[in-house]
N, C-alpha and C. Protein backbone atom coordinates (compact mmCIF):
# COMPACT_ATOMS: atom_id res chain seq x y z
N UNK A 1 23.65 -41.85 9.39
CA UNK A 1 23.02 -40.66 9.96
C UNK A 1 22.21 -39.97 8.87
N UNK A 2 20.90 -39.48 8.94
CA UNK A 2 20.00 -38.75 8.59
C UNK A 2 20.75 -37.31 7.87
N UNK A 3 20.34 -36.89 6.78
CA UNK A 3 20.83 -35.90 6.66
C UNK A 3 19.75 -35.01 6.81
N UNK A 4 19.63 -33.66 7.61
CA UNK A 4 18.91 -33.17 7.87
C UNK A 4 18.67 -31.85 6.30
N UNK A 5 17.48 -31.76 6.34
CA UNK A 5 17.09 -30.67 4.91
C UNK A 5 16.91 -29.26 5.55
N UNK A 6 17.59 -28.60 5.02
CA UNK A 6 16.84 -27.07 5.86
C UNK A 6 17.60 -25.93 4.59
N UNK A 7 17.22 -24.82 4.63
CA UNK A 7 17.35 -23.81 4.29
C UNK A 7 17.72 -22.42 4.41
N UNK A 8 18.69 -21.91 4.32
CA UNK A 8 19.08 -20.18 5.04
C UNK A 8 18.88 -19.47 4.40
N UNK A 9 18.66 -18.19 5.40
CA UNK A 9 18.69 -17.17 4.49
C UNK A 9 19.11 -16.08 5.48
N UNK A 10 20.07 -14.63 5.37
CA UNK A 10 20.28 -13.65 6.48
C UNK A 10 19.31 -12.68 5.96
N UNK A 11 18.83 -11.91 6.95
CA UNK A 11 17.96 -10.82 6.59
C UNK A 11 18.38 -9.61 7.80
N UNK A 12 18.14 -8.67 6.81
CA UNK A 12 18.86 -7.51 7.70
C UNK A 12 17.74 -6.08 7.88
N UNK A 13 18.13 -5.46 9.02
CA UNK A 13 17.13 -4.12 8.85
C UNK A 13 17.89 -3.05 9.65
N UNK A 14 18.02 -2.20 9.84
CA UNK A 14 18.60 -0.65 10.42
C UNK A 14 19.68 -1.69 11.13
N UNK A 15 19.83 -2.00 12.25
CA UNK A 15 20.94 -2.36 12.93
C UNK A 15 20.76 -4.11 13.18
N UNK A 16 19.65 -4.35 12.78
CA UNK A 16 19.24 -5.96 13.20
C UNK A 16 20.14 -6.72 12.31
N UNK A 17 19.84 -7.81 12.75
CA UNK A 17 20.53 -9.13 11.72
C UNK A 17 20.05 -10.36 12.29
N UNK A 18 19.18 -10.90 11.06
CA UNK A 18 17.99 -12.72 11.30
C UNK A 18 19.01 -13.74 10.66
N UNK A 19 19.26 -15.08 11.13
CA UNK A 19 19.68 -15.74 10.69
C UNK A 19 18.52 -16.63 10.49
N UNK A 20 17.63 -17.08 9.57
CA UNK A 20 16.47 -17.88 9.50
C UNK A 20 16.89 -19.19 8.82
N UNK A 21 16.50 -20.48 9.44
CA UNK A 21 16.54 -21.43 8.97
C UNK A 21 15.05 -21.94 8.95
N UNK A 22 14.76 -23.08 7.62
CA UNK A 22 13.27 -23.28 7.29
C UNK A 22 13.76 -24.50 7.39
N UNK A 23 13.06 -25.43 7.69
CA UNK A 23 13.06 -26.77 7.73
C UNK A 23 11.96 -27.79 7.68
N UNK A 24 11.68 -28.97 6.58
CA UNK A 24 10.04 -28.68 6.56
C UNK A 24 9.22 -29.71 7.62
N UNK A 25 8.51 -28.87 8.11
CA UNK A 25 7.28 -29.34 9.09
C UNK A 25 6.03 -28.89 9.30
N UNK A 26 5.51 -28.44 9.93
CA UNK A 26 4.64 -28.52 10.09
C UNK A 26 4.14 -26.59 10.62
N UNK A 27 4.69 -25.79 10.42
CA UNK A 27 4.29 -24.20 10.69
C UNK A 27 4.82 -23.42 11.96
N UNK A 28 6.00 -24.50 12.67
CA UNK A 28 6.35 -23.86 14.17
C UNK A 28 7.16 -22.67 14.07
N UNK A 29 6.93 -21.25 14.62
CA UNK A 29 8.12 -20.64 14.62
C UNK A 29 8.75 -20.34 15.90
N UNK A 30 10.20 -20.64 16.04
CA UNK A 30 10.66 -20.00 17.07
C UNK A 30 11.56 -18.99 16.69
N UNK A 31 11.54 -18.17 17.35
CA UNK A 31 12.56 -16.55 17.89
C UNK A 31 13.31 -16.88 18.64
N UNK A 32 14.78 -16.69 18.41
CA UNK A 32 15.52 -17.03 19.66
C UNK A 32 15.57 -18.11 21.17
N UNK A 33 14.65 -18.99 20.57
CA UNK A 33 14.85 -20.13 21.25
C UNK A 33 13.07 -20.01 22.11
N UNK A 34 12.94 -18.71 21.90
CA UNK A 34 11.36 -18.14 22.16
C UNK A 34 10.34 -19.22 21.34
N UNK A 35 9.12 -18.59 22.02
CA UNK A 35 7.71 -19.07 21.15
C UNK A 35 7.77 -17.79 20.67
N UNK A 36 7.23 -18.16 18.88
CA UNK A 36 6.49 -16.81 18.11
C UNK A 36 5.78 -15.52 18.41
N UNK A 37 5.18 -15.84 19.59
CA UNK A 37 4.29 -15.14 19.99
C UNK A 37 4.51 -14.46 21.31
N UNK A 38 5.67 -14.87 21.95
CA UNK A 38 6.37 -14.48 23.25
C UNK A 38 7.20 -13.43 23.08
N UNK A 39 7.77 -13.76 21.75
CA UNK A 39 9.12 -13.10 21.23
C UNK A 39 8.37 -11.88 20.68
N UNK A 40 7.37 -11.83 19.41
CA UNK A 40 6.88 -10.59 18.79
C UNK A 40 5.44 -10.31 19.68
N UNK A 41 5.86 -9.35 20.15
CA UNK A 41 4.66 -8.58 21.19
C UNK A 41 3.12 -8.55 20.90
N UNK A 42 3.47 -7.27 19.38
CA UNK A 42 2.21 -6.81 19.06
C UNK A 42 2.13 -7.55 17.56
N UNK A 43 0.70 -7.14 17.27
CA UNK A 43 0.34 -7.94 16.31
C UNK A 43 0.97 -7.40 14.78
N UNK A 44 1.27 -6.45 14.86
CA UNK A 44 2.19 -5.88 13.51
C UNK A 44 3.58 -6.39 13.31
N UNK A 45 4.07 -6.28 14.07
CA UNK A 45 5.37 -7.54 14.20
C UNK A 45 5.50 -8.73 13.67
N UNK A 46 4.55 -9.78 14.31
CA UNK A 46 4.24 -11.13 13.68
C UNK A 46 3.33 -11.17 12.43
N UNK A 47 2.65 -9.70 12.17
CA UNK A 47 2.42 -9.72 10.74
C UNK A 47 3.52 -9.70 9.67
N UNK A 48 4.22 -9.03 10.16
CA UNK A 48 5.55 -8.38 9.41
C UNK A 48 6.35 -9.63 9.11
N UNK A 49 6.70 -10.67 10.09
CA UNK A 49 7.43 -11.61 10.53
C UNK A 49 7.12 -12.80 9.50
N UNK A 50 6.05 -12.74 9.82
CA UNK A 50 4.94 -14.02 9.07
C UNK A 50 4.45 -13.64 7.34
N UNK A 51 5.06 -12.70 7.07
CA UNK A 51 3.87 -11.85 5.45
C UNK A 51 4.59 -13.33 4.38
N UNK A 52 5.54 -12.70 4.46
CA UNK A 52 6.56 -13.84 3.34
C UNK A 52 5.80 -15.22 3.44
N UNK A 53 5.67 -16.00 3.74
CA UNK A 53 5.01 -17.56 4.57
C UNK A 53 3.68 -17.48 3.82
N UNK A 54 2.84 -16.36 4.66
CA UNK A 54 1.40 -16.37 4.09
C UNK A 54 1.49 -15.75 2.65
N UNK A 55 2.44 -14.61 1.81
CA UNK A 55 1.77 -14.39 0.72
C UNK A 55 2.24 -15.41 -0.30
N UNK A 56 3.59 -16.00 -0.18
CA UNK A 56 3.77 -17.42 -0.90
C UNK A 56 2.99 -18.91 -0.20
N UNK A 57 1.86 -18.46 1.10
CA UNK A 57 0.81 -20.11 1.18
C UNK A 57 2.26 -21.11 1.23
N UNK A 58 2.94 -20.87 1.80
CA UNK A 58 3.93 -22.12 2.76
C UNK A 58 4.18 -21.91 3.84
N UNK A 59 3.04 -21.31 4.97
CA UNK A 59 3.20 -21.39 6.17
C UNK A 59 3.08 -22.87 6.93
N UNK A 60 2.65 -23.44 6.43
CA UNK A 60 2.51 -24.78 6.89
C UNK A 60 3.75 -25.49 6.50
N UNK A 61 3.85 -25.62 5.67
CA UNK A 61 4.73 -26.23 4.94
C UNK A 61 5.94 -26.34 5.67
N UNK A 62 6.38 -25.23 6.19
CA UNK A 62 8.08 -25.14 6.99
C UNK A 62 8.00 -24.94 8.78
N UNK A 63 8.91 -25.21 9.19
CA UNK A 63 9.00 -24.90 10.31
C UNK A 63 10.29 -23.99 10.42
N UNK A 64 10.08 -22.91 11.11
CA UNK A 64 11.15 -21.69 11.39
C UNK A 64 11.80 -21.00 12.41
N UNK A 65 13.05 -21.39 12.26
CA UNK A 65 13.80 -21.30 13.22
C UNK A 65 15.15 -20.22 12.83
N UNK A 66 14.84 -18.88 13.65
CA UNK A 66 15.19 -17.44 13.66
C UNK A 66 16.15 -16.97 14.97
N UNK A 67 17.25 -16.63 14.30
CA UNK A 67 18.14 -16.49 15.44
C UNK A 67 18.50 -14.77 14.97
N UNK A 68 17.99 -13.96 15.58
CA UNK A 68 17.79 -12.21 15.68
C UNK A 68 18.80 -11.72 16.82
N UNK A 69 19.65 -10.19 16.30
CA UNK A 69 20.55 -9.88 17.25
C UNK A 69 20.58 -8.30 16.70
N UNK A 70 20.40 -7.64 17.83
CA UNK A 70 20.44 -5.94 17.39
C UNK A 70 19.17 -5.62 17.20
N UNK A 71 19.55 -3.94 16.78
CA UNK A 71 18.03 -3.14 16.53
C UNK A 71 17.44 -2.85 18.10
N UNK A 72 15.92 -3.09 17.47
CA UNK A 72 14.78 -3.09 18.42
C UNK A 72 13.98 -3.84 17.76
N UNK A 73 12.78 -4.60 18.12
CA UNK A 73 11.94 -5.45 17.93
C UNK A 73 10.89 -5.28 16.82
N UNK A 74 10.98 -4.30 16.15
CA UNK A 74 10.42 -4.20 15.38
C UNK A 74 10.88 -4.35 13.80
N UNK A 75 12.34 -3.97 13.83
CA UNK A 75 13.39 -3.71 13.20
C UNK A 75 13.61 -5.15 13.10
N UNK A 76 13.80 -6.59 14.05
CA UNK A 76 14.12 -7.64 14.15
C UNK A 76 13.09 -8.46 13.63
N UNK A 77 11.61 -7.98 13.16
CA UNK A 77 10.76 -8.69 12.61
C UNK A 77 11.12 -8.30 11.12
N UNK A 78 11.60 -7.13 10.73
CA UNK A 78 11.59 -6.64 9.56
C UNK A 78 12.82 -7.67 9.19
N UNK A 79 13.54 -8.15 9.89
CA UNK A 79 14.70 -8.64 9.55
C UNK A 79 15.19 -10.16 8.90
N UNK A 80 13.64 -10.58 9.86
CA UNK A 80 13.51 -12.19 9.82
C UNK A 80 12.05 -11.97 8.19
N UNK A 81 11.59 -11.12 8.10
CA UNK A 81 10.64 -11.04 7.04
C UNK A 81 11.88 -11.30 5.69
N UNK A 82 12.91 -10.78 5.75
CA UNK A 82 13.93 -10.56 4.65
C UNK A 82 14.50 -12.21 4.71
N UNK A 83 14.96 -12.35 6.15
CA UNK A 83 15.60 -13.78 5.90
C UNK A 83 14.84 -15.43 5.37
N UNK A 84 13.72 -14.79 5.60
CA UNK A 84 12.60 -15.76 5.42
C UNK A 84 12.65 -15.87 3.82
N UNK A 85 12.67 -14.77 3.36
CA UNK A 85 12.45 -14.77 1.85
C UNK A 85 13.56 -15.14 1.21
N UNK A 86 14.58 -14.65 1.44
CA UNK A 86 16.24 -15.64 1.17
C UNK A 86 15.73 -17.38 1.39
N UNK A 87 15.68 -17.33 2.15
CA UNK A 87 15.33 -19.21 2.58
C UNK A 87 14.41 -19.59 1.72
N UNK A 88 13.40 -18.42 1.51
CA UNK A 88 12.63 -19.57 -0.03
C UNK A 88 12.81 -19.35 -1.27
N UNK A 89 14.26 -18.44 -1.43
CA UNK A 89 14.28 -18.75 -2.79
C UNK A 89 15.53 -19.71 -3.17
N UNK A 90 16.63 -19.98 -1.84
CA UNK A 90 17.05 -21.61 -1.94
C UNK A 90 16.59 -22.61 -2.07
N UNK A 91 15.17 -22.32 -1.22
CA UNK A 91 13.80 -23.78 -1.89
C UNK A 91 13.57 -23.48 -3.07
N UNK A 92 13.40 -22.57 -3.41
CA UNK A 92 12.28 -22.92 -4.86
C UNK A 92 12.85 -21.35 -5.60
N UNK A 93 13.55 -21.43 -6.88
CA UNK A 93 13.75 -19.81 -7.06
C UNK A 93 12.75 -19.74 -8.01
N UNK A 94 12.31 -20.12 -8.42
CA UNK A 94 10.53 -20.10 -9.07
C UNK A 94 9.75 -19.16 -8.39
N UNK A 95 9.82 -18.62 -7.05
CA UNK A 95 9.64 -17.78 -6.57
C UNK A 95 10.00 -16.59 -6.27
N UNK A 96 11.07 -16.18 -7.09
CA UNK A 96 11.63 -14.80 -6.92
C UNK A 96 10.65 -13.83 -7.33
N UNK A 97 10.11 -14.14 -8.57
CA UNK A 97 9.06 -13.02 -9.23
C UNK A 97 8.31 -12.89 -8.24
N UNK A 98 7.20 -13.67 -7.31
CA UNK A 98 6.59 -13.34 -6.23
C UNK A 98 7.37 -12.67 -5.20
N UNK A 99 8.15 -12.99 -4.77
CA UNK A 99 8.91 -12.22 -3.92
C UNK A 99 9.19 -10.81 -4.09
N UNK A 100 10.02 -11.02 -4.95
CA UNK A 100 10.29 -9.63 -5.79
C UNK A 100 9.16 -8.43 -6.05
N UNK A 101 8.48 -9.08 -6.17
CA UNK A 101 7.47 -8.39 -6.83
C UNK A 101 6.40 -7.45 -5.34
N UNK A 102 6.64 -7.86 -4.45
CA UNK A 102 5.79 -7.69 -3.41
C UNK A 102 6.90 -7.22 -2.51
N UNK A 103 7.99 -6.65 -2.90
CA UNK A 103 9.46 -6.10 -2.46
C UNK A 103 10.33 -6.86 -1.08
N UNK A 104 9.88 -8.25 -1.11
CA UNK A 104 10.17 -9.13 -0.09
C UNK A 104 11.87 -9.23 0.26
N UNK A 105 12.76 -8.61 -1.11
CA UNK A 105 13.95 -9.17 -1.50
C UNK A 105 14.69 -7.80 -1.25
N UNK A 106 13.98 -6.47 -0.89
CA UNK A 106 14.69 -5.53 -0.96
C UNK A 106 15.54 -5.07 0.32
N UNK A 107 16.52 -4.87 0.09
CA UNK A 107 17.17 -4.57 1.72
C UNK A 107 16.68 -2.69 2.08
N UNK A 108 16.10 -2.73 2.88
CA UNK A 108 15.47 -1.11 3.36
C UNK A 108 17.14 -0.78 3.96
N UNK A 109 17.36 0.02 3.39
CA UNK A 109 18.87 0.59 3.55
C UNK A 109 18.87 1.91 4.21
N UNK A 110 17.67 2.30 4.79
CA UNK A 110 17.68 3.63 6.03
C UNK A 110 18.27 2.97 7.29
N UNK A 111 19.14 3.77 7.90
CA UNK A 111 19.70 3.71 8.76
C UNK A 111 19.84 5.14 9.64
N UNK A 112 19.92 4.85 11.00
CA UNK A 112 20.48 6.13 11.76
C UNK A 112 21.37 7.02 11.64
N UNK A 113 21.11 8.76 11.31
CA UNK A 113 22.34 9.12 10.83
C UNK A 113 22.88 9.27 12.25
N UNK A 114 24.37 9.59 12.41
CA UNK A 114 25.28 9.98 13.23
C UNK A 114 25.11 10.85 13.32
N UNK A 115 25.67 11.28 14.86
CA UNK A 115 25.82 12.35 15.53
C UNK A 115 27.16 13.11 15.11
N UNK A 116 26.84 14.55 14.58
CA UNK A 116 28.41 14.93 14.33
C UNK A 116 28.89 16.07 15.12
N UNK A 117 30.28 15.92 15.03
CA UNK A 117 30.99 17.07 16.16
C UNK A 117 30.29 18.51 16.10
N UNK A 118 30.92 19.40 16.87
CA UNK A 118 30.30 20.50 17.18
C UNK A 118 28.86 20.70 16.56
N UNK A 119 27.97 19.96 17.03
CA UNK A 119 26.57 20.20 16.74
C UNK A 119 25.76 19.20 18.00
N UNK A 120 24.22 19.75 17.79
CA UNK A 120 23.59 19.01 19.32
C UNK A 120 23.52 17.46 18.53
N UNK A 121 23.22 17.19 17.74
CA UNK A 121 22.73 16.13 16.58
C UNK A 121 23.09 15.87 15.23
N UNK A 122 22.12 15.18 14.74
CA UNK A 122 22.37 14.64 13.71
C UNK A 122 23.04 16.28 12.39
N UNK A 123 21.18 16.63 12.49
CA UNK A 123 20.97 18.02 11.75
C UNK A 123 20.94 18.74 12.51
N UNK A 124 20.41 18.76 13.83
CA UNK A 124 20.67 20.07 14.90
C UNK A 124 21.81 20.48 15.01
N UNK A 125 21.70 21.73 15.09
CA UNK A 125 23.18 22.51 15.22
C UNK A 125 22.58 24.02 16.53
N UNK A 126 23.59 23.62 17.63
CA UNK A 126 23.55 24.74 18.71
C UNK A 126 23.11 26.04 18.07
N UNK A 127 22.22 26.34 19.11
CA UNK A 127 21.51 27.85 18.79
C UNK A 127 22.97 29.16 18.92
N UNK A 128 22.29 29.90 17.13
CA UNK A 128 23.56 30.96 17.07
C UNK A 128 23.39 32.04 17.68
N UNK A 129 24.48 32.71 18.01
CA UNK A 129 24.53 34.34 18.48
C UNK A 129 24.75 35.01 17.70
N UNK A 130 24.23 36.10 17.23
CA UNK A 130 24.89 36.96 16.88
C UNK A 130 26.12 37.98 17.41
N UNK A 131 25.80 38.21 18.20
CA UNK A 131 26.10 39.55 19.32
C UNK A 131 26.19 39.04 20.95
């Protein structure tokens, strides 16, 4: 049996989580079992999705296969942009400085604050009385 070559990497964003596998072929990506382009709507998305690929010029090179859960869709491109970049520096860590350098590797660690007790929100707090 064939041993198959591929590559992981997890990438994460506010509540999302990408499991990206690269495998090399020929530039296909699927989303969740989606086409690329079915899955990310607007064109900032699949920019977002795709940056890693095009600013290291190995979009061709791999074929990508992205399994995304949580968030919202925008958040889930940011997610697979991170996992993508994990996956190429198991290919090649010759590429971290590029990566790195173009903040491909950084985990964006904003998240939603919580809602806390006796208040409407996060920072909102019920209008006071005086009197």
């Amino acid at each position: 049996m064939a041993e198959m070559t591929q590559y992981y990497g997890t990438g994460r964003r506010k509540t999302s989580i990408a499991r990206v596998f690269l495998r090399p072929g020929t530039g296909n990506f699927v989303v969740n079992g989606r086409a690329f382009e079915n899955y990310f709507v607007t064109e900032t998305q699949r920019l977002a999705a795709r940056r890693v690929l095009t600013a290291t010029e190995l979009g061709s090179t791999f074929d990508v296969l992205a399994t995304v859960k949580g968030g919202g869709v925008t958040a889930q491109a940011e997610a697979v942009k991170m996992g993508t970049a994990r996956a190429l520096l198991e290919y090649n860590i010759e590429l971290r400085g590029t990566l790195k350098a173009q903040g491909f590797l950084t985990r964006d660690a904003r998240m939603k604050e919580r809602k806390k007790y006796g208040q409407k929100g996060a920072r909102k707090r019920f209008q006071f009385s005086k009197r």
